[in-house]
PDB file of N, CA and C in Angstrom:
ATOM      1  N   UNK A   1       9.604 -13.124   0.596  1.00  0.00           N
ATOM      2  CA  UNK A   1       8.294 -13.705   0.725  1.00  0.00           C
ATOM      3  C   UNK A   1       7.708 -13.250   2.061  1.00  0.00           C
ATOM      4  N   UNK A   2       6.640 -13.025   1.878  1.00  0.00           N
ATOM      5  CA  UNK A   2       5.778 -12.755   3.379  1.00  0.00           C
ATOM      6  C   UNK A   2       5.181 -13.993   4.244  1.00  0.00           C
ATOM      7  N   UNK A   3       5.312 -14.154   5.079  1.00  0.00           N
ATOM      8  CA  UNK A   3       4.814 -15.481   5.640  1.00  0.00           C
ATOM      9  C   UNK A   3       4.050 -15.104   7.260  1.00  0.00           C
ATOM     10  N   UNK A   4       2.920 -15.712   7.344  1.00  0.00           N
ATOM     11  CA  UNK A   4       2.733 -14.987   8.661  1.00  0.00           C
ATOM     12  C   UNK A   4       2.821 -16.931   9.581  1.00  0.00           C
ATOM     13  N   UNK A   5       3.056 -16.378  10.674  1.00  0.00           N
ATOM     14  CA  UNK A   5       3.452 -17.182  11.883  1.00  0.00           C
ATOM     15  C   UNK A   5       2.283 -17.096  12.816  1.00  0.00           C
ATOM     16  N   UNK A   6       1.181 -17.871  12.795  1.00  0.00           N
ATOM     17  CA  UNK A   6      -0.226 -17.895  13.716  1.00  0.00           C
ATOM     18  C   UNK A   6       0.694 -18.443  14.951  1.00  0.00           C
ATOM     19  N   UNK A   7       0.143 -17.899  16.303  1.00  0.00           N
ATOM     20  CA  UNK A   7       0.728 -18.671  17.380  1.00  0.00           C
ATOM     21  C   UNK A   7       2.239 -18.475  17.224  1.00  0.00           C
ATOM     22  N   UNK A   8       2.710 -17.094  17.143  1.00  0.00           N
ATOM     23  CA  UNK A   8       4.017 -16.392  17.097  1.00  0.00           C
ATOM     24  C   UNK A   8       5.080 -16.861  18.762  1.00  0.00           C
ATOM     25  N   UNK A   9       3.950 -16.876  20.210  1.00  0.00           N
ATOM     26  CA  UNK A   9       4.521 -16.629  21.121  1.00  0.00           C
ATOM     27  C   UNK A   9       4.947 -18.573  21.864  1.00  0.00           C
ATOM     28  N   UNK A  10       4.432 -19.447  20.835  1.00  0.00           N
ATOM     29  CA  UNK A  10       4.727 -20.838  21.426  1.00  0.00           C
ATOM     30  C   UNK A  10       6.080 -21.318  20.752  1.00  0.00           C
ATOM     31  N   UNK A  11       6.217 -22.427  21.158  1.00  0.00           N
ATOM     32  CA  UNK A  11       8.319 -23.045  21.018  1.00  0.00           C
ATOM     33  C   UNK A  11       8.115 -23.095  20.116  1.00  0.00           C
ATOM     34  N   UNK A  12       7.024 -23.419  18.762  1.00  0.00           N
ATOM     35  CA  UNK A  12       7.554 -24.030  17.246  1.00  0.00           C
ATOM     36  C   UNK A  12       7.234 -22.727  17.014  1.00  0.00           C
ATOM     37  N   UNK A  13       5.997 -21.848  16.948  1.00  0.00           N
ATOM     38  CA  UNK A  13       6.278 -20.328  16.980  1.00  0.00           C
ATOM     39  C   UNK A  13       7.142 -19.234  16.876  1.00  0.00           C
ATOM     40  N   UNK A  14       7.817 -19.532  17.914  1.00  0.00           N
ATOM     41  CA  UNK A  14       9.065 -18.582  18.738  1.00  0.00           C
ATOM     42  C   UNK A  14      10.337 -19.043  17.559  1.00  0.00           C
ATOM     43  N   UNK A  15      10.302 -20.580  17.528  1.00  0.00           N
ATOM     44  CA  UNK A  15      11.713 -20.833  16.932  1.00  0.00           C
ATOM     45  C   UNK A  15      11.363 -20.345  15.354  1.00  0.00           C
ATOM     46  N   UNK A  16      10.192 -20.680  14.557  1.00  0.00           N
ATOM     47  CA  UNK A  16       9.789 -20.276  13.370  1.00  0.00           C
ATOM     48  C   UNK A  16      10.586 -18.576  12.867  1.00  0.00           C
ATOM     49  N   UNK A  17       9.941 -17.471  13.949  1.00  0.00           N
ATOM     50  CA  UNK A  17      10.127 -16.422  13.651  1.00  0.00           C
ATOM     51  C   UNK A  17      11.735 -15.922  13.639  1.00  0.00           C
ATOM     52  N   UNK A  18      12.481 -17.026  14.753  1.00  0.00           N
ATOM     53  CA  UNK A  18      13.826 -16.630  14.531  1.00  0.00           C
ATOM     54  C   UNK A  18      15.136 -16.792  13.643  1.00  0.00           C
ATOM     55  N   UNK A  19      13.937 -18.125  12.818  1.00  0.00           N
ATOM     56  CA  UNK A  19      15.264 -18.757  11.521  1.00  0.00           C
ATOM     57  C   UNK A  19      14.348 -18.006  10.543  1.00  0.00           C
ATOM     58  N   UNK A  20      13.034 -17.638  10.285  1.00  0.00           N
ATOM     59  CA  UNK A  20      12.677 -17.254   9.011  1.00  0.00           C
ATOM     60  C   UNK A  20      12.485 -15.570   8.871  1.00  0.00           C
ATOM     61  N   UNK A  21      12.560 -14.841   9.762  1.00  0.00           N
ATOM     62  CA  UNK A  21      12.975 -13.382   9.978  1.00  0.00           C
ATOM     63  C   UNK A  21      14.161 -12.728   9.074  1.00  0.00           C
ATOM     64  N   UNK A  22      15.238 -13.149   8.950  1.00  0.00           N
ATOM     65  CA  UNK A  22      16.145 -13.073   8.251  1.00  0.00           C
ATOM     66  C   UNK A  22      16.291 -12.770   6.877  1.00  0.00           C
ATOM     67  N   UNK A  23      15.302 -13.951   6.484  1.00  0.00           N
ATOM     68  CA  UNK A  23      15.703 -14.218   4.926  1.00  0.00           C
ATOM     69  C   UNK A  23      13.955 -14.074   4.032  1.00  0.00           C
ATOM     70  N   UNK A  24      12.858 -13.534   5.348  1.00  0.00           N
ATOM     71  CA  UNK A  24      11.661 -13.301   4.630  1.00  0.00           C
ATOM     72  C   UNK A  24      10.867 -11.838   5.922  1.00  0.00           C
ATOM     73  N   UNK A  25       9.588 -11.532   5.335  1.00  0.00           N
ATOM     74  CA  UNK A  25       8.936 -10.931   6.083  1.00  0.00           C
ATOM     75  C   UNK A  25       8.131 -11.060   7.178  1.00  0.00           C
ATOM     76  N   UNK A  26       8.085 -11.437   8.101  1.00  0.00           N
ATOM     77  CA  UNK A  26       7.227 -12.092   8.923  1.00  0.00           C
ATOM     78  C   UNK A  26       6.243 -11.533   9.730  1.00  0.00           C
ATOM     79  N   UNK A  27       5.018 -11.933   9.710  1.00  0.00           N
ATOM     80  CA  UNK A  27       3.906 -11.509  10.436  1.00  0.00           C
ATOM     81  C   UNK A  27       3.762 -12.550  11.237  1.00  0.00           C
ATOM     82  N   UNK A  28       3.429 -11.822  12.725  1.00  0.00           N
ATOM     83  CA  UNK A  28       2.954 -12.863  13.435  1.00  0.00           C
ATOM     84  C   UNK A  28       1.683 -12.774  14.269  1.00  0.00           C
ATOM     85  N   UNK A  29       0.930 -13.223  14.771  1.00  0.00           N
ATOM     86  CA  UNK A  29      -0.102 -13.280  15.211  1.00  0.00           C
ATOM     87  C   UNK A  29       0.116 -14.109  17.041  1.00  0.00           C
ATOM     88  N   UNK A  30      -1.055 -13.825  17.532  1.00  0.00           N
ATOM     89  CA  UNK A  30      -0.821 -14.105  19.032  1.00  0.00           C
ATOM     90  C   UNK A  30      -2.191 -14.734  19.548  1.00  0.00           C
ATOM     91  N   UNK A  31      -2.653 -15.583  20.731  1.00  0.00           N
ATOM     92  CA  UNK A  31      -3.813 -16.143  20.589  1.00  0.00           C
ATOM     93  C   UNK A  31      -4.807 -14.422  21.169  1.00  0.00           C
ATOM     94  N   UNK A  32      -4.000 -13.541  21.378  1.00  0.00           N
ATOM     95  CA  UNK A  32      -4.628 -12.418  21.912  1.00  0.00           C
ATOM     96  C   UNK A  32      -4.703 -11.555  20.844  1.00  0.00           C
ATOM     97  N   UNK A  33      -3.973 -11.650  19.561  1.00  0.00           N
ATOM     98  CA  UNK A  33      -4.572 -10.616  18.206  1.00  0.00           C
ATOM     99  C   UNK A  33      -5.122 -11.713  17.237  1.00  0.00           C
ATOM    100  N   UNK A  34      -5.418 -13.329  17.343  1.00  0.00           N
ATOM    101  CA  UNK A  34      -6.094 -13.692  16.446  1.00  0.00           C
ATOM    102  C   UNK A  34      -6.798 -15.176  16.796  1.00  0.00           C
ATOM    103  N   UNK A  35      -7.872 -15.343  17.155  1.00  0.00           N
ATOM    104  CA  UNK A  35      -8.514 -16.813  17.216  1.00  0.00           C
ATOM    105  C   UNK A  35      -8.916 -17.456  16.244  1.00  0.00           C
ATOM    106  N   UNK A  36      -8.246 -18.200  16.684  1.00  0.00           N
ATOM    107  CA  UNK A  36      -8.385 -19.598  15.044  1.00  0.00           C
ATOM    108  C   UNK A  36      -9.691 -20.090  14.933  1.00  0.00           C
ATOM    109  N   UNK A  37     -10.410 -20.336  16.359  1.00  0.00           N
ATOM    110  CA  UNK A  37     -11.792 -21.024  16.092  1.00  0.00           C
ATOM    111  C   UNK A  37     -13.034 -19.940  15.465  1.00  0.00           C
ATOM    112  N   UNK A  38     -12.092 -18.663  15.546  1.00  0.00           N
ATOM    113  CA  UNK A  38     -13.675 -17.843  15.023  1.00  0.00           C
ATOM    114  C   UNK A  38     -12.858 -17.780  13.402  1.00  0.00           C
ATOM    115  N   UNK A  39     -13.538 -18.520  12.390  1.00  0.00           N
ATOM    116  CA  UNK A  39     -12.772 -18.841  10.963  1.00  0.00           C
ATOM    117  C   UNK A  39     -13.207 -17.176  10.405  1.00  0.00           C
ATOM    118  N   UNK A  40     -14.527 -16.656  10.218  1.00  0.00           N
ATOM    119  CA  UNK A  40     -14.657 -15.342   9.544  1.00  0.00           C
ATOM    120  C   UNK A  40     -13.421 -14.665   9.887  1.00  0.00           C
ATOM    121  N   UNK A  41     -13.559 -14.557  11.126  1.00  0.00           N
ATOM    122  CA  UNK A  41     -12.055 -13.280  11.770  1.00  0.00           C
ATOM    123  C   UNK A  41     -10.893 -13.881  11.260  1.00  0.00           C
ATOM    124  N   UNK A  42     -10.739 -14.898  11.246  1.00  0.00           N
ATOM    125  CA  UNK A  42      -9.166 -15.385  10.972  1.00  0.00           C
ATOM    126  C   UNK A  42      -8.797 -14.976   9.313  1.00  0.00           C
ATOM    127  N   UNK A  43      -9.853 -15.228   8.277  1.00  0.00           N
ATOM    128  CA  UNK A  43     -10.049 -15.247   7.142  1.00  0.00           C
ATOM    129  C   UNK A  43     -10.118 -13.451   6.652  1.00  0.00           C
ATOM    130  N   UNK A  44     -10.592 -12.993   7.592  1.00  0.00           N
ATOM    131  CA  UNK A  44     -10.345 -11.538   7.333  1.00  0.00           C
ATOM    132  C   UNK A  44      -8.900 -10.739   7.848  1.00  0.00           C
ATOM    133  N   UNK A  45      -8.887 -11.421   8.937  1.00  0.00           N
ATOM    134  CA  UNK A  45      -7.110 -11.003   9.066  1.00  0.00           C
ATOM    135  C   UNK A  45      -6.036 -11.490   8.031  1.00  0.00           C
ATOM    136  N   UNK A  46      -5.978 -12.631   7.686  1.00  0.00           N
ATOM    137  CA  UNK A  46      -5.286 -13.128   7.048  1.00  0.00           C
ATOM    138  C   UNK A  46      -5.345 -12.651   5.692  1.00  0.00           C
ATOM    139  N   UNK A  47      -6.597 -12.115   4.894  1.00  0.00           N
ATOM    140  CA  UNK A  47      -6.719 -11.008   4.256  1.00  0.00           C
ATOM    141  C   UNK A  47      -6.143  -9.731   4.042  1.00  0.00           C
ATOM    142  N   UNK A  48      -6.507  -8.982   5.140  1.00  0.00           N
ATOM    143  CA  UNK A  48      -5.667  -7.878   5.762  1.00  0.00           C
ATOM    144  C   UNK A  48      -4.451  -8.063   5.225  1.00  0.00           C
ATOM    145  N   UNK A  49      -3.504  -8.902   6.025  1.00  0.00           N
ATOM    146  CA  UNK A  49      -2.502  -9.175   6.582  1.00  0.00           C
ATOM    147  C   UNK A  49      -1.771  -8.879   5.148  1.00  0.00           C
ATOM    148  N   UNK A  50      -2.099 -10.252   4.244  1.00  0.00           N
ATOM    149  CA  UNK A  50      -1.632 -10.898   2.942  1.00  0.00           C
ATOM    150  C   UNK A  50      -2.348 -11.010   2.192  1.00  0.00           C
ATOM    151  N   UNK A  51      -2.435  -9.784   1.789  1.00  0.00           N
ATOM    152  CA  UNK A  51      -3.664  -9.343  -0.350  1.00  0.00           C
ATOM    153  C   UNK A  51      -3.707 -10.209  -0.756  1.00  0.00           C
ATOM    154  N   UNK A  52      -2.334 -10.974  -0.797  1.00  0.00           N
ATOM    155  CA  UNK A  52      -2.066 -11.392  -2.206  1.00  0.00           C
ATOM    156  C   UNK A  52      -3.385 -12.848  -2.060  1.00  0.00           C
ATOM    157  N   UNK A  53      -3.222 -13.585  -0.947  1.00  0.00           N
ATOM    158  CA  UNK A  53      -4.179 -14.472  -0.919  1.00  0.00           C
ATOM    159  C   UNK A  53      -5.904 -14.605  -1.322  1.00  0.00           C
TER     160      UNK A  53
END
């Protein structure tokens, strides 16, 4: 499964990517490759990111 991880570089972040790396695909995002408050951009990355959505 692909799963992306918004806010890759904080503690629930950080710990997310290191138990679910393993056993899925992980994308992660950073507050410096993606801002949550601008919704168009987020909605087009997350696009990008994951077709399938």
């Amino acid at each position: 499964m692909k799963v992306m991880i918004i806010g890759s570089e904080g503690m629930l972040g950080h710990d997310l990517v290191k138990v679910l790396s393993p056993i899925h695909e992980v994308v992660t995002t950073t507050i410096d490759t993606l801002d949550i408050t601008d919704i168009d951009k987020t909605i087009e990355t997350v696009k990008k990111t994951i077709p399938m959505c």
